[in-house]
Protein backbone atom coordinates (compact mmCIF):
# COMPACT_ATOMS: atom_id res chain seq x y z
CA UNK A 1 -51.53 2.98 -2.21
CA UNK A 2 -50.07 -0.96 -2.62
CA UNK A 3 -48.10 -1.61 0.42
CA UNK A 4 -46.81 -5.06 -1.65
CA UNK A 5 -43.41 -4.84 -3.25
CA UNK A 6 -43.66 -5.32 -7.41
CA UNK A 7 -43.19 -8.99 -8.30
CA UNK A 8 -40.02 -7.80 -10.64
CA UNK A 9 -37.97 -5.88 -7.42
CA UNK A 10 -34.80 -8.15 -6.83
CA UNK A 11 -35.67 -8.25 -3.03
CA UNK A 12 -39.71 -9.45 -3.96
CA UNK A 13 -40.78 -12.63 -1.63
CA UNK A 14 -38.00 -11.29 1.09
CA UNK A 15 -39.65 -10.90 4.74
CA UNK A 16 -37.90 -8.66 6.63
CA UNK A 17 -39.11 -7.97 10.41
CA UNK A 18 -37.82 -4.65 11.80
CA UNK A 19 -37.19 -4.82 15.39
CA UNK A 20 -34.63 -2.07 15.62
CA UNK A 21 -34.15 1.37 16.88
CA UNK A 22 -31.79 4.57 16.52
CA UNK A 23 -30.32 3.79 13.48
CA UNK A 24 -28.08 1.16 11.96
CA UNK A 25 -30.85 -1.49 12.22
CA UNK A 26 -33.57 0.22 10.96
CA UNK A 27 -31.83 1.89 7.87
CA UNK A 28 -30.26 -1.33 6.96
CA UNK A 29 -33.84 -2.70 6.73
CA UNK A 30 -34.64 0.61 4.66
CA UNK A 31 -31.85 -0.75 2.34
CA UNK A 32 -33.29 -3.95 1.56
CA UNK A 33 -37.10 -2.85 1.49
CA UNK A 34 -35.90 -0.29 -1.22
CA UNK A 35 -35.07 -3.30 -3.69
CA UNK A 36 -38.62 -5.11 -2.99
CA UNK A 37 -38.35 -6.59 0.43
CA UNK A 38 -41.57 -6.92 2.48
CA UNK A 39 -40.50 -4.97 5.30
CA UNK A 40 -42.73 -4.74 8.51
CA UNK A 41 -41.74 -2.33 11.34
CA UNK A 42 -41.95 -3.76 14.76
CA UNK A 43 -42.77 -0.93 17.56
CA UNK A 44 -43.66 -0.90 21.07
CA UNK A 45 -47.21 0.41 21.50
CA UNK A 46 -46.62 2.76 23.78
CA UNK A 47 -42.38 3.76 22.89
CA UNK A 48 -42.58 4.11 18.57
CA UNK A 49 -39.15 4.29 17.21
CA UNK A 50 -37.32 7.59 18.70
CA UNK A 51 -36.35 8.66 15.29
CA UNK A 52 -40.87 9.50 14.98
CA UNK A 53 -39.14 12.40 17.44
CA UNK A 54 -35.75 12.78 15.96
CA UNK A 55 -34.88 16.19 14.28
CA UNK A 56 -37.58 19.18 12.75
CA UNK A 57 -40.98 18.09 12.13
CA UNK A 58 -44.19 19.40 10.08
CA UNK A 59 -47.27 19.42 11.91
CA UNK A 60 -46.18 17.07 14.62
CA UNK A 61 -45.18 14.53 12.04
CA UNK A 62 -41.08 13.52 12.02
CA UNK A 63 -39.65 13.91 9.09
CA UNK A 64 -36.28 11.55 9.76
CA UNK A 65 -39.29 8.64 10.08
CA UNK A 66 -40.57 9.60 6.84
CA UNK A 67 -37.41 8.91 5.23
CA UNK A 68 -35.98 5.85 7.51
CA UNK A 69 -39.63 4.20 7.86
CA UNK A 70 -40.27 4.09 3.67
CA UNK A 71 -41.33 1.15 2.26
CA UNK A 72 -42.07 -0.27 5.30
CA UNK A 73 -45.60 -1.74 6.95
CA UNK A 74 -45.91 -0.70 10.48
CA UNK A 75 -47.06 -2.88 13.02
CA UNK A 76 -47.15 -2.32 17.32
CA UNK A 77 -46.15 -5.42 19.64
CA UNK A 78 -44.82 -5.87 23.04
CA UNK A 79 -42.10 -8.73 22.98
CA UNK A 80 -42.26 -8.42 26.71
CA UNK A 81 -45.70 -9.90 26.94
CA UNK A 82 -47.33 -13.24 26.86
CA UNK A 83 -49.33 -12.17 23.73
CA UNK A 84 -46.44 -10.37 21.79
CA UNK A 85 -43.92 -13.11 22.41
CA UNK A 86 -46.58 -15.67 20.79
CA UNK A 87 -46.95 -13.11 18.26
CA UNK A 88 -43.22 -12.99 17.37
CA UNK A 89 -42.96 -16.69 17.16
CA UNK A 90 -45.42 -16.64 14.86
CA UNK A 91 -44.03 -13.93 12.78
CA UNK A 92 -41.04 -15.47 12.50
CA UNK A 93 -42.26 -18.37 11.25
CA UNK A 94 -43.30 -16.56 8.26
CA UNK A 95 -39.96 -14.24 8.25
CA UNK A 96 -36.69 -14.23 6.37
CA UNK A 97 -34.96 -11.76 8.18
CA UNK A 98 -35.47 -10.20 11.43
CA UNK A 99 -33.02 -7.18 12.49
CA UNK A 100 -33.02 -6.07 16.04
CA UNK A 101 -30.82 -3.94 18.14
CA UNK A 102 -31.58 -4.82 21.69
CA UNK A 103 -29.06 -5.26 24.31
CA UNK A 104 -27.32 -8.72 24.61
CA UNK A 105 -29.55 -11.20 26.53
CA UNK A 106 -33.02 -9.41 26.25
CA UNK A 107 -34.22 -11.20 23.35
CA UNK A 108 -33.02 -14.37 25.45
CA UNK A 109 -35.15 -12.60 28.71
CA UNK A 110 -38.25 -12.69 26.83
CA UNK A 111 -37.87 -16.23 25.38
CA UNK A 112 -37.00 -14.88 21.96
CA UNK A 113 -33.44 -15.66 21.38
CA UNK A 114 -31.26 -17.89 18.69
CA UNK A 115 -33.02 -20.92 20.03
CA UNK A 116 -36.23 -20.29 20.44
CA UNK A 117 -36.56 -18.35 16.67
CA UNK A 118 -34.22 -21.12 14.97
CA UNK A 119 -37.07 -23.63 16.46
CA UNK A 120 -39.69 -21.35 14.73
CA UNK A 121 -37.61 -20.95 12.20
CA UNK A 122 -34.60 -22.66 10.66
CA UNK A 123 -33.80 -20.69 7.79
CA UNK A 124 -34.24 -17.64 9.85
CA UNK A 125 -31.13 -15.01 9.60
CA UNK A 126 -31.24 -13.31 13.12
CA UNK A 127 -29.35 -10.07 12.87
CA UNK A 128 -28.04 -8.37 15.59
CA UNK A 129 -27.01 -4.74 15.66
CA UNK A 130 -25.86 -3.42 18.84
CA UNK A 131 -22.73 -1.42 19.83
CA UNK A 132 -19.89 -3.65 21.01
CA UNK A 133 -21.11 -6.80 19.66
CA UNK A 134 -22.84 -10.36 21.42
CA UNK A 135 -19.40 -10.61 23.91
CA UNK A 136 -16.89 -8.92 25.29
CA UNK A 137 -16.33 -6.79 28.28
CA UNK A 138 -18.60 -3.72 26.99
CA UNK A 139 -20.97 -6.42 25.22
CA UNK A 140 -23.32 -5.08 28.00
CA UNK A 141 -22.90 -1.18 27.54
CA UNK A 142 -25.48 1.30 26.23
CA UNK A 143 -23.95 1.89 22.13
CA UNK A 144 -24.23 4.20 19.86
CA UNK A 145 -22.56 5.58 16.66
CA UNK A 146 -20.83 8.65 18.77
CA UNK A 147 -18.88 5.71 20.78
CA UNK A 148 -18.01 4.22 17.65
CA UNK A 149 -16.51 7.57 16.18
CA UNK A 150 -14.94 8.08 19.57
CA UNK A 151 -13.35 4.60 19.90
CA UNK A 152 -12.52 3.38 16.51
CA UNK A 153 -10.16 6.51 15.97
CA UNK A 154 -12.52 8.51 13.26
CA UNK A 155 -12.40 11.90 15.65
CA UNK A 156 -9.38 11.51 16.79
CA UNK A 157 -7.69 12.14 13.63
CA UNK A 158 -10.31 14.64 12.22
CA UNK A 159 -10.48 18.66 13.17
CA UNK A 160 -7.89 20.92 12.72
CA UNK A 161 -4.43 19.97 14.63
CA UNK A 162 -4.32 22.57 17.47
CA UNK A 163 -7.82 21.87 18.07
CA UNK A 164 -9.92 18.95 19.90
CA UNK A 165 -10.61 15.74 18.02
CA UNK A 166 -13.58 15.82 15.69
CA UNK A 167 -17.15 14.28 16.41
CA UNK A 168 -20.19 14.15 12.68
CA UNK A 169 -22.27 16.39 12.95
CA UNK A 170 -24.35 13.36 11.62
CA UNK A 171 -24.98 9.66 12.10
CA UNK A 172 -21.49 8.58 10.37
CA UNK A 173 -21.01 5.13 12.48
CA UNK A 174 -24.69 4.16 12.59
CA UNK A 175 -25.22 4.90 8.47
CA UNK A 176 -21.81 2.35 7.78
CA UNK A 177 -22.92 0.02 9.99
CA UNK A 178 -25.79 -0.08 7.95
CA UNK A 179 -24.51 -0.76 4.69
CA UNK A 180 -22.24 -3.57 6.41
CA UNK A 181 -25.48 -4.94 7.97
CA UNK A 182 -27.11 -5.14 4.77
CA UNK A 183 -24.35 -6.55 3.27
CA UNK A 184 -24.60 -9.10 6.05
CA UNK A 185 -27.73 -10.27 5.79
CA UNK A 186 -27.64 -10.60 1.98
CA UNK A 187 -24.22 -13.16 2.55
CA UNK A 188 -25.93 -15.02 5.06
CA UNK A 189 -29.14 -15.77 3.02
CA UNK A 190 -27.29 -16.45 -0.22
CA UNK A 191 -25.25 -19.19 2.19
CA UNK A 192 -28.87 -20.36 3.17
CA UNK A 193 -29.00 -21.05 -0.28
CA UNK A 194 -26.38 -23.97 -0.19
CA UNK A 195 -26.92 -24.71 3.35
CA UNK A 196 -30.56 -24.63 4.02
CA UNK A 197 -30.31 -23.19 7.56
CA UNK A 198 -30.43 -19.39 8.77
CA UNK A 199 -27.25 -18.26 11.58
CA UNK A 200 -26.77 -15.18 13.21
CA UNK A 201 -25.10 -11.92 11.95
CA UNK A 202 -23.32 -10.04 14.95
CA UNK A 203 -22.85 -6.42 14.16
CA UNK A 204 -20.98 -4.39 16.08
CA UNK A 205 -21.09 -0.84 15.28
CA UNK A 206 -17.89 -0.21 16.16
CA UNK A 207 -16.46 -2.18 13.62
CA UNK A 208 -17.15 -1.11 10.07
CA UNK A 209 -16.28 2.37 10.82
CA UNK A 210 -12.69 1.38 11.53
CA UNK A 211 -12.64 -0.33 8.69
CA UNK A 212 -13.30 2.36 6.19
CA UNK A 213 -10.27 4.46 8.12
CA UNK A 214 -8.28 2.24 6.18
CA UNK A 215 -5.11 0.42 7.27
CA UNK A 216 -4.00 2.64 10.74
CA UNK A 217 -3.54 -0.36 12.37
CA UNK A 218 -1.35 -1.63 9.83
CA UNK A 219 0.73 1.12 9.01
CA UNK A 220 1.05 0.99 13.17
CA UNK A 221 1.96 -2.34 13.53
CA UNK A 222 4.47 -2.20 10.82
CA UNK A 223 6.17 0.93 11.57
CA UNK A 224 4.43 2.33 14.86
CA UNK A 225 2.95 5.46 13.11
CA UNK A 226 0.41 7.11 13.84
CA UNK A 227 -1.68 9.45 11.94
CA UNK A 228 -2.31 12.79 13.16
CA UNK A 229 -5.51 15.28 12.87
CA UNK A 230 -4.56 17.22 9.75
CA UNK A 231 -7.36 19.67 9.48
CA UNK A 232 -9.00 19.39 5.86
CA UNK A 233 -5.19 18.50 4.69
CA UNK A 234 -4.41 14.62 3.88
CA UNK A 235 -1.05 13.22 5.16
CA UNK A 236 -0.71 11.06 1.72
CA UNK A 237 -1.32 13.91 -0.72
CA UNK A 238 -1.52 17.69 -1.35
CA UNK A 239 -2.85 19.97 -2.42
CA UNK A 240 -5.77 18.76 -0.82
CA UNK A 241 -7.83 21.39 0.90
CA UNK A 242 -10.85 24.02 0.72
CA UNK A 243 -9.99 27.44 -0.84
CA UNK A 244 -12.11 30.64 -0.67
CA UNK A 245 -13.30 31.99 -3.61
CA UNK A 246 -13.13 36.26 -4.58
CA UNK A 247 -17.23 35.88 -4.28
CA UNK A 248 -16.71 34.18 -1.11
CA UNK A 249 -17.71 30.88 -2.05
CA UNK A 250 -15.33 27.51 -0.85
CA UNK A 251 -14.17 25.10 -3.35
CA UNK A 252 -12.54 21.27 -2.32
CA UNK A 253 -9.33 20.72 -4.14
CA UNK A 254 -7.95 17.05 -4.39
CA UNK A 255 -4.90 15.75 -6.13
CA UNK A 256 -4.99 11.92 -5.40
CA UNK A 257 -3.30 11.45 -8.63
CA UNK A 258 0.15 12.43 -9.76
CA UNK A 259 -1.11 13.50 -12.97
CA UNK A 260 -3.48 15.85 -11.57
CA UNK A 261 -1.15 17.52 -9.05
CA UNK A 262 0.28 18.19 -12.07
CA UNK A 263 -2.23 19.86 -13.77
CA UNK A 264 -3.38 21.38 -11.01
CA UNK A 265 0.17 23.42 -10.66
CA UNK A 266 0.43 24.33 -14.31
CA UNK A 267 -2.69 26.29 -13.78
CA UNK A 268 -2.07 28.05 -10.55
CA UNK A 269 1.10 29.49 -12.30
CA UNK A 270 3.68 27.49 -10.35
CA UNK A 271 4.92 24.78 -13.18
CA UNK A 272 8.26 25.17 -11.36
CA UNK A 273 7.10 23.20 -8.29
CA UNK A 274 6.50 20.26 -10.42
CA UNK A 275 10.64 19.93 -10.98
CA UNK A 276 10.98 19.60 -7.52
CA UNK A 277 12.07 16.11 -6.11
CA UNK A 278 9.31 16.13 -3.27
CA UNK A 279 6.59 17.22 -5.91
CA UNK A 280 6.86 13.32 -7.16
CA UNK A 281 5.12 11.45 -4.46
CA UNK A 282 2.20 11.90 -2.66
CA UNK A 283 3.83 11.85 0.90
CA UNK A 284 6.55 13.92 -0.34
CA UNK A 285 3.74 16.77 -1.25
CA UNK A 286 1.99 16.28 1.26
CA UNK A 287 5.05 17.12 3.31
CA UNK A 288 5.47 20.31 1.14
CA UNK A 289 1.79 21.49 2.10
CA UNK A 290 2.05 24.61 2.96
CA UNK A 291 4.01 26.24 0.01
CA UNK A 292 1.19 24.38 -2.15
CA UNK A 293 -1.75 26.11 -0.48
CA UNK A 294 -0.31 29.31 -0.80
CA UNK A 295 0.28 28.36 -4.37
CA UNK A 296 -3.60 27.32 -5.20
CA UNK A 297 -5.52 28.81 -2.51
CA UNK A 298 -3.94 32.32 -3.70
CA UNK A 299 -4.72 31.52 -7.37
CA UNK A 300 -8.79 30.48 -6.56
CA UNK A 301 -8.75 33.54 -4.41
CA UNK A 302 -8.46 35.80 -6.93
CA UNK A 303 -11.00 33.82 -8.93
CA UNK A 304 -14.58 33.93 -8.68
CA UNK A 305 -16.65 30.53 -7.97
CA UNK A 306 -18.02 30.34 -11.77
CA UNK A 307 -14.09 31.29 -13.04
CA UNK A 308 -12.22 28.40 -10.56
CA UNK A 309 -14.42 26.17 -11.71
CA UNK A 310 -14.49 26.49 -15.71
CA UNK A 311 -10.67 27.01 -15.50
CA UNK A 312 -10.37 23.56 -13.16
CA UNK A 313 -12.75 21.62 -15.46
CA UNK A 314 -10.63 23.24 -18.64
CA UNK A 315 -7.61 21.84 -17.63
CA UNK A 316 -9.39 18.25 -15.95
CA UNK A 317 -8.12 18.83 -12.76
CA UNK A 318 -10.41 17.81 -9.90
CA UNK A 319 -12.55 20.47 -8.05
CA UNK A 320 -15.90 20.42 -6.65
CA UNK A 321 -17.67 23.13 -4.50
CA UNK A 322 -18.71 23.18 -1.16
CA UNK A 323 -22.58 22.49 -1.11
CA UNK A 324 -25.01 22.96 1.56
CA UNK A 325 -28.14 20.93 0.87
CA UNK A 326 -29.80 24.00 -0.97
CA UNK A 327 -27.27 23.46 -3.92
CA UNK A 328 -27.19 19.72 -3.56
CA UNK A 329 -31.00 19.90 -4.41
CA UNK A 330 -30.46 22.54 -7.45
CA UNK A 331 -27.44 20.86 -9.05
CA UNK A 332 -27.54 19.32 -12.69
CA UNK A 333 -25.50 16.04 -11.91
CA UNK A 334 -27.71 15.19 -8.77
CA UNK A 335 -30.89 15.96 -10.85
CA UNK A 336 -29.30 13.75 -14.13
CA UNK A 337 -28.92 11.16 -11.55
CA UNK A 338 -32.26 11.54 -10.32
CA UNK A 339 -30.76 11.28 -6.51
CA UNK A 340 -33.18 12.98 -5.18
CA UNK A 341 -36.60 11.36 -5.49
CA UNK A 342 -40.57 13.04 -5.43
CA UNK A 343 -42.83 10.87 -2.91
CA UNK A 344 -46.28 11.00 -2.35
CA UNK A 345 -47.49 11.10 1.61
CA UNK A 346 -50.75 10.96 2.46
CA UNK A 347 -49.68 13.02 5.66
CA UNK A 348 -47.52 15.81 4.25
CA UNK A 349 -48.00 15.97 0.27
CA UNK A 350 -45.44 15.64 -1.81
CA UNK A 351 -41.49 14.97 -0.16
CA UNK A 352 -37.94 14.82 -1.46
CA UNK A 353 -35.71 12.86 0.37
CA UNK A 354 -33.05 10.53 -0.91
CA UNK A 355 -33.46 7.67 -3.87
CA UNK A 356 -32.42 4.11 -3.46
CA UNK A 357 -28.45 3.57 -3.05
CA UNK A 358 -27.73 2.69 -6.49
CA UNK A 359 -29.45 2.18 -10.14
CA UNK A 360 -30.26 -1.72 -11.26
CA UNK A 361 -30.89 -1.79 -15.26
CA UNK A 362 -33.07 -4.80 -14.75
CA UNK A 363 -34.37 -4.73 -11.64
CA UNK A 364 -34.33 -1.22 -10.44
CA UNK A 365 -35.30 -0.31 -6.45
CA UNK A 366 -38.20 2.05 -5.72
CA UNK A 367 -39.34 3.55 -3.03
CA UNK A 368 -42.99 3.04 -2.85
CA UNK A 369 -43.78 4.97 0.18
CA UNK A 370 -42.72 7.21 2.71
CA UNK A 371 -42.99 6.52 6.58
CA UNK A 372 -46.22 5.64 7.97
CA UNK A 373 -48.04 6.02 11.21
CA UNK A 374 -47.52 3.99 14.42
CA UNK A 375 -49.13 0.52 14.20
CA UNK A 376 -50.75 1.44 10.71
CA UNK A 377 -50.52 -1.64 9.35
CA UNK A 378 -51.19 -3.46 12.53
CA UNK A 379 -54.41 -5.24 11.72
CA UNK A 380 -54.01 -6.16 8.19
CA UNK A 381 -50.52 -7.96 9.09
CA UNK A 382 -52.05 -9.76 12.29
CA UNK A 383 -55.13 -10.73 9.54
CA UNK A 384 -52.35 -12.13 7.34
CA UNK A 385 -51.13 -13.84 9.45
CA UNK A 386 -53.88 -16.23 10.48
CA UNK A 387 -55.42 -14.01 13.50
CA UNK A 388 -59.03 -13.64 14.05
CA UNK A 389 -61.00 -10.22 14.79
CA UNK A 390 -61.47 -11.56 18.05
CA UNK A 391 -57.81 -12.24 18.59
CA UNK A 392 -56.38 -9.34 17.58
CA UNK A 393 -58.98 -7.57 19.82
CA UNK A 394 -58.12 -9.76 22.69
CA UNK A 395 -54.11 -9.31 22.35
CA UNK A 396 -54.94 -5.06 22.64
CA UNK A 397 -56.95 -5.40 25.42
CA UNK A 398 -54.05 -6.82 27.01
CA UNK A 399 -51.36 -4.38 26.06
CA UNK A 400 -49.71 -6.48 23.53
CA UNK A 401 -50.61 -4.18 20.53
C-alpha cells in the first residue's frame, strides 16, 4: 500500500496536519486528502479520535473511522507535553495546513497558538473549527453540530406543525461546516499565493448551517415573517410532499417549477386546478396545499411504485422514491455515477463507503485508503521528519507518543 498521494492529484505537495475531533475538522481534512493532500492525523496516545468508537463496528474496528480517517497517515502526540509541543513546532514547519478544533485558548495554553506556529511557520493557514467561533460570549462553551441545528433555526422549522421542532438524525451542522471549512482553507492558501503569508480561518459551526436555510433573516427583517414548521410541505411551493404508494412504497413529489406543477396536475386528472388564479405562483399553491395533496397523493395511491414512477418520468415531472441505504446501494444512477466506491482494508477486506465529492476530468480525487490504526504511521512520519531511533524512543518513554 503507498501512503503518498499520486504526483497528478490537484491537492499533491499539500500538508495537511489533522488535529481535530468529532467531526467538521476532521472530514474537512478528509475533503482535501481525497484530491491528493498529504494528510497526517494527529491523536492523543492515550484518547484516539472518538469517532474510532462512534456508531456499529466489525470486530472491534469502527467503521465511521474507516470512512472519516481515509487517505490519511496516522500519527499519536501529546500537545500538552514538553516533547509533543517541540514536535508540533516542528511539524508545522513542514505543514501547509493544520485544522484543529480545540477550545479557544488551549492551543495558546500549550504554547501552540497563532504566534508561536506563524513563527514556525509563516505561510501556515491555522484553521480553527470550534462551535461559536474565537470570541463572543459562548466562544468558551462546549459545541457541537446539535447546538448549531438548535440555534441557527434548522429544527425549529422542521417536523410536522403540531409536533416538536426537528433535530438530524445525522451530523447535518458538523458535515456543512465541513464543506465551508474546506472551502476556507482552499481561499486562504490561494491568497497565500499573492500574499506570501498564512492567517487564520475561524469557523464557527454555527454559521454555515444558517446560511444554507436561506434568507429567514431577510425575509424577517423586511417584512417580520417568520417561517413555520411545515411538515414535509414547503411554504414557497406545492405539491411538495411524500405520497404512499398501492405496494406501500413512499415517493417525494416536488414542483419547484411552474411548468412542472403543471404537468404534474395534468396527470393526476385535475387539469382544472391549473385555471385557477392561486395555481400561478408558488406561494399561492403552496397556500392551496391541501386540495393538491388530495389531488396527487390520491392519484400515486392507487398506483403501484413501478406505475408512479414510469407515468411521472412519461410526462417529465419530478419524482424520486424514498430510499433507505439498501436501495441507494442497488440503484442504476448511483452505480453510473460510481458514488459508491470498493476499498481495500487490510483490517476488514473489501468496504463501500462513499467516493470523493465530485468528478475532476483531469485531475480526478481517489481515495487511496481507508482508516488506519492509532499511531500507525507514527514512526515513519517522526523518521521523515528528521528524528532519530533514539529520539523517537526517548519522546514514548515520556508519554509524548
Amino acid at each position: 500500500m503507498t501512503l503518498t498521494p499520486p504526483p497528478a492529484a490537484p491537492l499533491s505537495g499539500l500538508r495537511v496536519l489533522d488535529l481535530a475531533t468529532l467531526f467538521a475538522g476532521p472530514l474537512a481534512a478528509t475533503m482535501l486528502g481525497d484530491f491528493g493532500a498529504e494528510v497526517i492525523k494527529v491523536e492523543h496516545p492515550t484518547r484516539p479520535d472518538p469517532s474510532r468508537g462512534h456508531g456499529p463496528d466489525k470486530d472491534g474496528v469502527g467503521l465511521w473511522w474507516k470512512l472519516l480517517g481515509r487517505n490519511k497517515r496516522t500519527l499519536t502526540l501529546d500537545l500538552s507535553t514538553p516533547g509533543g509541543h517541540e514536535t508540533l513546532l516542528r511539524l508545522a514547519k513542514t505543514a501547509d495546513v493544520i485544522i484543529e478544533n480545540f477550545r479557544p485558548g488551549t492551543l495558546e495554553k500549550w504554547q501552540l497558538g497563532w504566534e508561536e506556529l506563524s513563527t514556525a511557520n509563516p505561510r501556515l493557514v491555522l484553521t480553527r473549527v470550534t462551535g461559536f467561533g474565537q470570541f463572543g460570549p459562548y466562544s468558551h462553551r462546549p459545541g457541537f453540530g446539535t447546538l448549531a441545528e438548535a440555534m441557527s433555526g434548522f429544527a425549529s422549522i422542521t417536523g410536522e406543525p403540531d409536533g416538536p421542532p426537528t433535530l438530524p438524525p445525522f451530523g447535518l451542522a458538523d458535515s456543512i461546516a465541513a464543506l465551508a471549512t474546506a472551502y476556507a482553507v482552499m481561499t486562504a492558501l490561494t491568497a497565500r499565493t499573492a500574499t506570501g503569508r498564512g492567517q487564520v480561518v475561524d469557523m464557527a459551526i454555527i454559521e454555515p448551517i444558517l446560511t444554507v436555510l436561506g434568507p429567514q433573516p431577510l425575509w424577517y427583517d423586511q417584512t417580520g415573517y417568520v417561517q413555520a414548521r411545515t411538515g414535509n410541505r414547503s411554504c414557497n411551493n406545492a405539491p411538495r410532499n411524500t405520497y404512499r404508494t398501492a405496494d406501500g412504497s413512499w415517493l417525494a413529489v416536488s414542483t419547484s417549477a411552474q411548468s412542472i406543477a403543471e404537468r404534474v396536475m395534468q396527470l393526476v386528472g385535475r387539469p382544472d386546478l391549473v385555471d385557477e388564479p392561486w395555481f400561478s405562483t408558488g406561494s399561492g399553491r403552496a397556500e392551496h396545499a391541501d386540495v393538491l395533496d388530495e389531488a396527487v397523493g390520491g392519484w400515486i395511491a392507487g398506483c403501484t411504485r413501478a406505475e408512479a414512477m414510469a407515468a411521472f418520468e412519461k410526462a417529465e415531472a419530478a419524482i424520486a422514491p424514498i430510499y433507505d441505504i439498501r436501495d441507494v446501494l442497488e440503484d442504476p444512477q448511483y452505480q453510473a455515477l460510481g458514488t459508491i466506491a470498493e476499498v481495500p482494508d487490510p483490517e476488514l477486506g473489501t468496504l463501500r463507503m462513499q467516493n470523493v465529492l465530485f468528478r475532476l476530468s483531469e485531475t480526478p480525487g481517489a481515495i487511496r485508503w481507508a482508516g488506519r490504526p492509532h499511531g500507525a504511521d507514527t514512526d515513519d512520519v517522526l523518521t521523515e521528519l528528521g528524528l532519530s531511533r533514539a529520539e523517537i524512543t526517548a519522546l514514548r518513554t515520556q508519554g509524548a507518543l
